[in-house]
Protein backbone atom coordinates (compact mmCIF):
# COMPACT_ATOMS: atom_id res chain seq x y z
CA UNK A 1 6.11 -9.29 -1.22
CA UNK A 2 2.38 -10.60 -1.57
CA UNK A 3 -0.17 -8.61 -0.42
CA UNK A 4 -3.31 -11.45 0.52
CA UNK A 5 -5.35 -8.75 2.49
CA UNK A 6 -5.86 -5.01 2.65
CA UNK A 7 -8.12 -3.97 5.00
CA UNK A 8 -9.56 -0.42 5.71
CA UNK A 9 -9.18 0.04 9.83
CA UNK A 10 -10.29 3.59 10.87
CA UNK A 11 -9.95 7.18 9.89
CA UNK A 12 -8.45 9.37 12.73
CA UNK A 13 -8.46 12.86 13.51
CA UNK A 14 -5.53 13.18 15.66
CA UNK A 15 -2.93 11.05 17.06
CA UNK A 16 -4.94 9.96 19.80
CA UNK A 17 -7.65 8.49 17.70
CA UNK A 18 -4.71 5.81 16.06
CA UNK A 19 -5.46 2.71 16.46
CA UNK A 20 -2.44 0.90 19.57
CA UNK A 21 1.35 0.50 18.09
CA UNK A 22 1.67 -3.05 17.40
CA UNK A 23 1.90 -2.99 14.02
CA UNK A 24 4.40 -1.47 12.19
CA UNK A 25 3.49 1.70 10.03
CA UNK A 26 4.06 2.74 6.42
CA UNK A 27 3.28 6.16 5.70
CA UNK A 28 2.68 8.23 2.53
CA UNK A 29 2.38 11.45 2.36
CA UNK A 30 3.01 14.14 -0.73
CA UNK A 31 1.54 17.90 -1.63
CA UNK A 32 -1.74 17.63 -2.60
CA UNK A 33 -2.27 16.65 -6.36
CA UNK A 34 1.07 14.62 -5.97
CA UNK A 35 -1.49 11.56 -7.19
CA UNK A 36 -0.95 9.39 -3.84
CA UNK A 37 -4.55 7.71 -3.99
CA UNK A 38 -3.59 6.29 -7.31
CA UNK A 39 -0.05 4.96 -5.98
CA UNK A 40 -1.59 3.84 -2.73
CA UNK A 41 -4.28 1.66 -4.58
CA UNK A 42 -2.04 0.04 -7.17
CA UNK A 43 0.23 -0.59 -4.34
CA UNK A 44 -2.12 -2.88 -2.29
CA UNK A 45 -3.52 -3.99 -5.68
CA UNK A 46 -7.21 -3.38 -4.81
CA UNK A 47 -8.47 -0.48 -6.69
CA UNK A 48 -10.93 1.79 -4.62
CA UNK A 49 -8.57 1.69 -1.28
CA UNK A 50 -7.57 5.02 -1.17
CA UNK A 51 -10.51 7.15 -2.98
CA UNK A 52 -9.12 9.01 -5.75
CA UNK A 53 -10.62 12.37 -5.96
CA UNK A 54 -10.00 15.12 -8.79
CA UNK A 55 -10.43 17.79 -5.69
CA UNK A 56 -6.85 18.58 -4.33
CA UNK A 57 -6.37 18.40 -0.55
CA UNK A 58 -9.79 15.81 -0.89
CA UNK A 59 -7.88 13.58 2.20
CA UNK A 60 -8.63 14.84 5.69
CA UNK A 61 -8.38 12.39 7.94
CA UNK A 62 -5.14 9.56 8.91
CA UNK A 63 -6.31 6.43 6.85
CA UNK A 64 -5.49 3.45 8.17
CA UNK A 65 -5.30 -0.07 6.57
CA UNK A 66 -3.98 -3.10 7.79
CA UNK A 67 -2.04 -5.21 5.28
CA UNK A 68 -1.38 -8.84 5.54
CA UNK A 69 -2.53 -8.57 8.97
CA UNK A 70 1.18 -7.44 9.56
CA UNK A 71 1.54 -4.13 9.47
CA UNK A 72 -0.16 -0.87 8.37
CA UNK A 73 -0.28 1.57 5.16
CA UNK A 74 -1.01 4.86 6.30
CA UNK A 75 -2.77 6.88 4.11
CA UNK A 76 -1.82 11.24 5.36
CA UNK A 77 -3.38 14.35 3.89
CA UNK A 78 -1.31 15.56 1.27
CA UNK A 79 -0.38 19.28 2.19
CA UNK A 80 -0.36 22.77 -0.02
CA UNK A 81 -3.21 23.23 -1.70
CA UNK A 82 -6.16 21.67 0.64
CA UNK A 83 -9.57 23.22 0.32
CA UNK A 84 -10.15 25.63 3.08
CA UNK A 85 -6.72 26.56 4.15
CA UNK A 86 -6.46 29.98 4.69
CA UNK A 87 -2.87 30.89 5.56
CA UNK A 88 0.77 29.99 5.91
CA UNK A 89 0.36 27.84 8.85
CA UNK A 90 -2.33 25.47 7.56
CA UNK A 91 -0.40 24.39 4.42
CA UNK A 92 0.84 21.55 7.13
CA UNK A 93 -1.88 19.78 8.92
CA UNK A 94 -1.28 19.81 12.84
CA UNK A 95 -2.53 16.37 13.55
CA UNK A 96 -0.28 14.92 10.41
CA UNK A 97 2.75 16.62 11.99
CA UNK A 98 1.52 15.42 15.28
CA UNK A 99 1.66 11.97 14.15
CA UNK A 100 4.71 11.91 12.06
CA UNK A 101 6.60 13.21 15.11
CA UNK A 102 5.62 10.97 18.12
CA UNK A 103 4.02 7.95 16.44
CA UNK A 104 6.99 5.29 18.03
CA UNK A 105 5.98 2.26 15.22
CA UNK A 106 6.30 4.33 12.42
CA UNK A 107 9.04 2.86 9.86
CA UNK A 108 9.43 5.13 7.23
CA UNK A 109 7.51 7.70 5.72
CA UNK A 110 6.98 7.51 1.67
CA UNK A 111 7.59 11.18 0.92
CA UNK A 112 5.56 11.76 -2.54
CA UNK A 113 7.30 14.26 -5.08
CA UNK A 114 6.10 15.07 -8.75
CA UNK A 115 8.28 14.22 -11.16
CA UNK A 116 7.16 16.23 -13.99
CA UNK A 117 8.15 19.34 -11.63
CA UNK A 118 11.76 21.47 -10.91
CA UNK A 119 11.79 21.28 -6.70
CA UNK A 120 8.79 23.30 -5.67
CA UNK A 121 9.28 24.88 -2.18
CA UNK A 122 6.81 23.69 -0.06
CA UNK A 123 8.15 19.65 -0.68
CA UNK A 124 11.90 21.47 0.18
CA UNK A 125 10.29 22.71 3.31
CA UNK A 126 8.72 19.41 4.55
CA UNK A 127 11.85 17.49 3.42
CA UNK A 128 13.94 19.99 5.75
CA UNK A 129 10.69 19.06 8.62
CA UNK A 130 11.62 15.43 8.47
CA UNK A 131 15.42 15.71 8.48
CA UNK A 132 15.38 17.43 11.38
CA UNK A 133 13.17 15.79 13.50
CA UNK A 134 14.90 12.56 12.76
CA UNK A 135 12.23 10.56 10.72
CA UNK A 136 13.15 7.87 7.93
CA UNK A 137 11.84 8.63 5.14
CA UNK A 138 12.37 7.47 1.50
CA UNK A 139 11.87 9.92 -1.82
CA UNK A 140 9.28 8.38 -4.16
CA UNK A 141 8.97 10.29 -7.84
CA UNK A 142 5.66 9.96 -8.80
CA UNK A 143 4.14 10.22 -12.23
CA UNK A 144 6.87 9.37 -14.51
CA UNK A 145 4.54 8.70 -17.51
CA UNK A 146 3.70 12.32 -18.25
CA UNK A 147 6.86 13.78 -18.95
CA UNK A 148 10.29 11.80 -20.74
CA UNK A 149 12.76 9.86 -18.86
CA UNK A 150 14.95 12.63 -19.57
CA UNK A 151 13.17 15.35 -17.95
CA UNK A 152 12.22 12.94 -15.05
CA UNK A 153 16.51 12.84 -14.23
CA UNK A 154 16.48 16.20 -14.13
CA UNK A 155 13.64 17.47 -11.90
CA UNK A 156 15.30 14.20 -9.42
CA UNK A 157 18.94 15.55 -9.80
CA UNK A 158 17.39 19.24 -9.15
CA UNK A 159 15.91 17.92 -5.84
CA UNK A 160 18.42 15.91 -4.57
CA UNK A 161 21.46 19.01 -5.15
CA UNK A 162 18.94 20.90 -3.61
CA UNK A 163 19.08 18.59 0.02
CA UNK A 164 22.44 16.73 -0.58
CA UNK A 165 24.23 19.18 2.18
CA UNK A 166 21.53 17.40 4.98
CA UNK A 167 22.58 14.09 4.38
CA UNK A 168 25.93 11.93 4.56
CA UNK A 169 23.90 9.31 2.52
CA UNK A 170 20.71 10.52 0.62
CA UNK A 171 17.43 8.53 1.20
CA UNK A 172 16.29 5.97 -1.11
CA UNK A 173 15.08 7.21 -4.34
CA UNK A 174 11.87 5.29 -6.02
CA UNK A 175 10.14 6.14 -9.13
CA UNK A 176 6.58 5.04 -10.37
CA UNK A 177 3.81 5.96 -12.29
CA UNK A 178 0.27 4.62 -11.26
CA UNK A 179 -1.02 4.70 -14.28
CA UNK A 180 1.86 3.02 -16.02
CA UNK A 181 1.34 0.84 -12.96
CA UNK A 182 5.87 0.76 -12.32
CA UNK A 183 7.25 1.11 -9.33
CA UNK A 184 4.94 -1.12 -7.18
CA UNK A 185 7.85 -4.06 -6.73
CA UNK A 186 11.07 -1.88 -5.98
CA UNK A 187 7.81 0.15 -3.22
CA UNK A 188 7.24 -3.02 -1.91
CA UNK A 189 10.43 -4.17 -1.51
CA UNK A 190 11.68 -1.54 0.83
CA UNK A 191 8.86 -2.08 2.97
CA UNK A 192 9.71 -6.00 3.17
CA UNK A 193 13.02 -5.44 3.88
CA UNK A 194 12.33 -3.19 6.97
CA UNK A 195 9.73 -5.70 7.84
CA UNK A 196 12.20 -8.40 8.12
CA UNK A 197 15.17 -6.46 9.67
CA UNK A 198 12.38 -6.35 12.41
CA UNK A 199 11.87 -9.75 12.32
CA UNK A 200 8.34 -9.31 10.96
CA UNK A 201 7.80 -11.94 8.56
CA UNK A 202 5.56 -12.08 5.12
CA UNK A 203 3.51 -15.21 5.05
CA UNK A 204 3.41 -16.38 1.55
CA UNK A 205 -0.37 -16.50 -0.06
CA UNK A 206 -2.58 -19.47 1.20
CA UNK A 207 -3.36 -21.98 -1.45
CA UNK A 208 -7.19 -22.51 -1.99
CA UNK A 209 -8.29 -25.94 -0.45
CA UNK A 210 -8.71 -28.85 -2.93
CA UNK A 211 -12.13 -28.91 -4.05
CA UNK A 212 -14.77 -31.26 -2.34
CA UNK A 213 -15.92 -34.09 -4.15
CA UNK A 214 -19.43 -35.72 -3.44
CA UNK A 215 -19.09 -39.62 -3.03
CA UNK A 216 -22.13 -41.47 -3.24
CA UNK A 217 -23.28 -42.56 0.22
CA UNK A 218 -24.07 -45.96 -0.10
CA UNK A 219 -19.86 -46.59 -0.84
CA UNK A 220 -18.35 -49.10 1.33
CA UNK A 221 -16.14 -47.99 4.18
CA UNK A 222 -12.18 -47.48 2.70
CA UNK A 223 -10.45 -50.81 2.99
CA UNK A 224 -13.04 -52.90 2.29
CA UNK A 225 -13.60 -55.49 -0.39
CA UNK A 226 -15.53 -54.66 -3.13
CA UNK A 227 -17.70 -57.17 -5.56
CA UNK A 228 -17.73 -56.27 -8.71
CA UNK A 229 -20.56 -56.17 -11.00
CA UNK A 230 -21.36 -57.71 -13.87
CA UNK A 231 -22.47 -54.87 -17.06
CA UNK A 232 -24.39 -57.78 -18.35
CA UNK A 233 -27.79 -57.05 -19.00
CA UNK A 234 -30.44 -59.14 -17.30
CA UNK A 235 -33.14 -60.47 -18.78
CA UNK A 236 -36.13 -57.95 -19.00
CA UNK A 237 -39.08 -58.48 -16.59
CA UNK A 238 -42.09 -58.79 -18.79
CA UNK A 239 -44.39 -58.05 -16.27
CA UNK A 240 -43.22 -54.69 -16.25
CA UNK A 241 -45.24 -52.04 -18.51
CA UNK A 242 -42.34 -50.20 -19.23
């Protein structure tokens, strides 16, 4: 998949505020830290999308942006260590939960898990959220540069033990590193195929038009004879000064 366009729509504070369900939806979502503004920038390929902040919990709002003019990226609070929560019950952010429950054109949600960490509770406990309310969701390892292949295995094999008993089949499992930038084709390719088992199809990139070229006016009309002209020189007009 191409992506021609990326365009910011709106930031909304509840599910209410979400722009109409036309389009089909792409979320991402991850504990806070989990480096999703990185991932969600080299994914549309235009840096500055999603504003990367070194303040975990900086996202607030539901980001929206339209891609391709096709369907959405959604851009969700990460969850766990936001400024300003203050107990238990705030590590998960009402509206997100709101959303990721009753949003009908939602297609999957990218569920954002550090790579360089053993299963940390609170992504076990939003895992368990989304298995059983029913939502699709696909297991993307993020930052696979910082630690060794090896160790990456492990921390994935740790997780997936830990939530194999839910499952008949496991959810996809992606890996990528933003600052690497891997994992952007295999990302985009699960979103493409979903696309098109809707029937929602990827226009390929528009070629630029050929450039315009600047004719002289005085040309004949096309089709009609033209005289040529001799390149010998006449003789010079002494009456001229110059």
């Amino acid at each position: 998949m191409n992506i021609s366009s990326a365009i910011f729509d709106r930031s909304a504070p509840d599910l209410e505020s979400c722009p109409d369900e036309s389009l089909p939806e792409f979320a991402f979502i991850g504990r806070s830290n989990v480096g999703k503004s990185s991932l969600l920038n080299m994914l549309a390929g235009k840096e500055g999308l999603a504003r990367v902040s070194p303040t975990p919990g900086f996202t607030k709002l539901i980001n929206m942006f339209t891609m391709n003019k096709t369907w959405r990226l959604v851009d969700l609070p990460g969850y766990g260590f936001a400024a300003g929560a203050k107990k238990d019950s705030e590590r998960f952010n009402e509206a997100v939960l709101d959303y990721l429950e009753h949003r009908r054109n939602l297609c999957c949600v990218f569920a954002l898990i550090d790579s360089s960490l053993p299963p940390q509770a609170i992504d076990l406990e939003f895992l368990e959220w989304l298995t059983t309310h029913h939502r699709p969701y696909a297991l993307v390892f993020t930052k696979t540069d910082t630690v060794t292949p090896e160790q990456v295995q492990a921390n994935i094999a740790a997780l997936t033990d830990r939530i194999s008993a839910w499952f008949e089949k496991l959810p996809e499992i992606l890996t990528c590193s933003a600052t690497a930038q891997e994992g952007r084709r295999e990302l985009l390719a699960v979103i493409e195929q979903s696309l098109a088992e809707q029937g929602v199809e990827q226009a390929e990139p528009e070629e630029p038009p050929p450039a315009k070229v600047n004719l002289p006016e005085d040309l004949p009309p096309p089709g009609w004879p033209v005289r040529a002209t001799s390149t010998r020189k006449g003789r010079p007009n002494r009456a001229r000064p110059w």
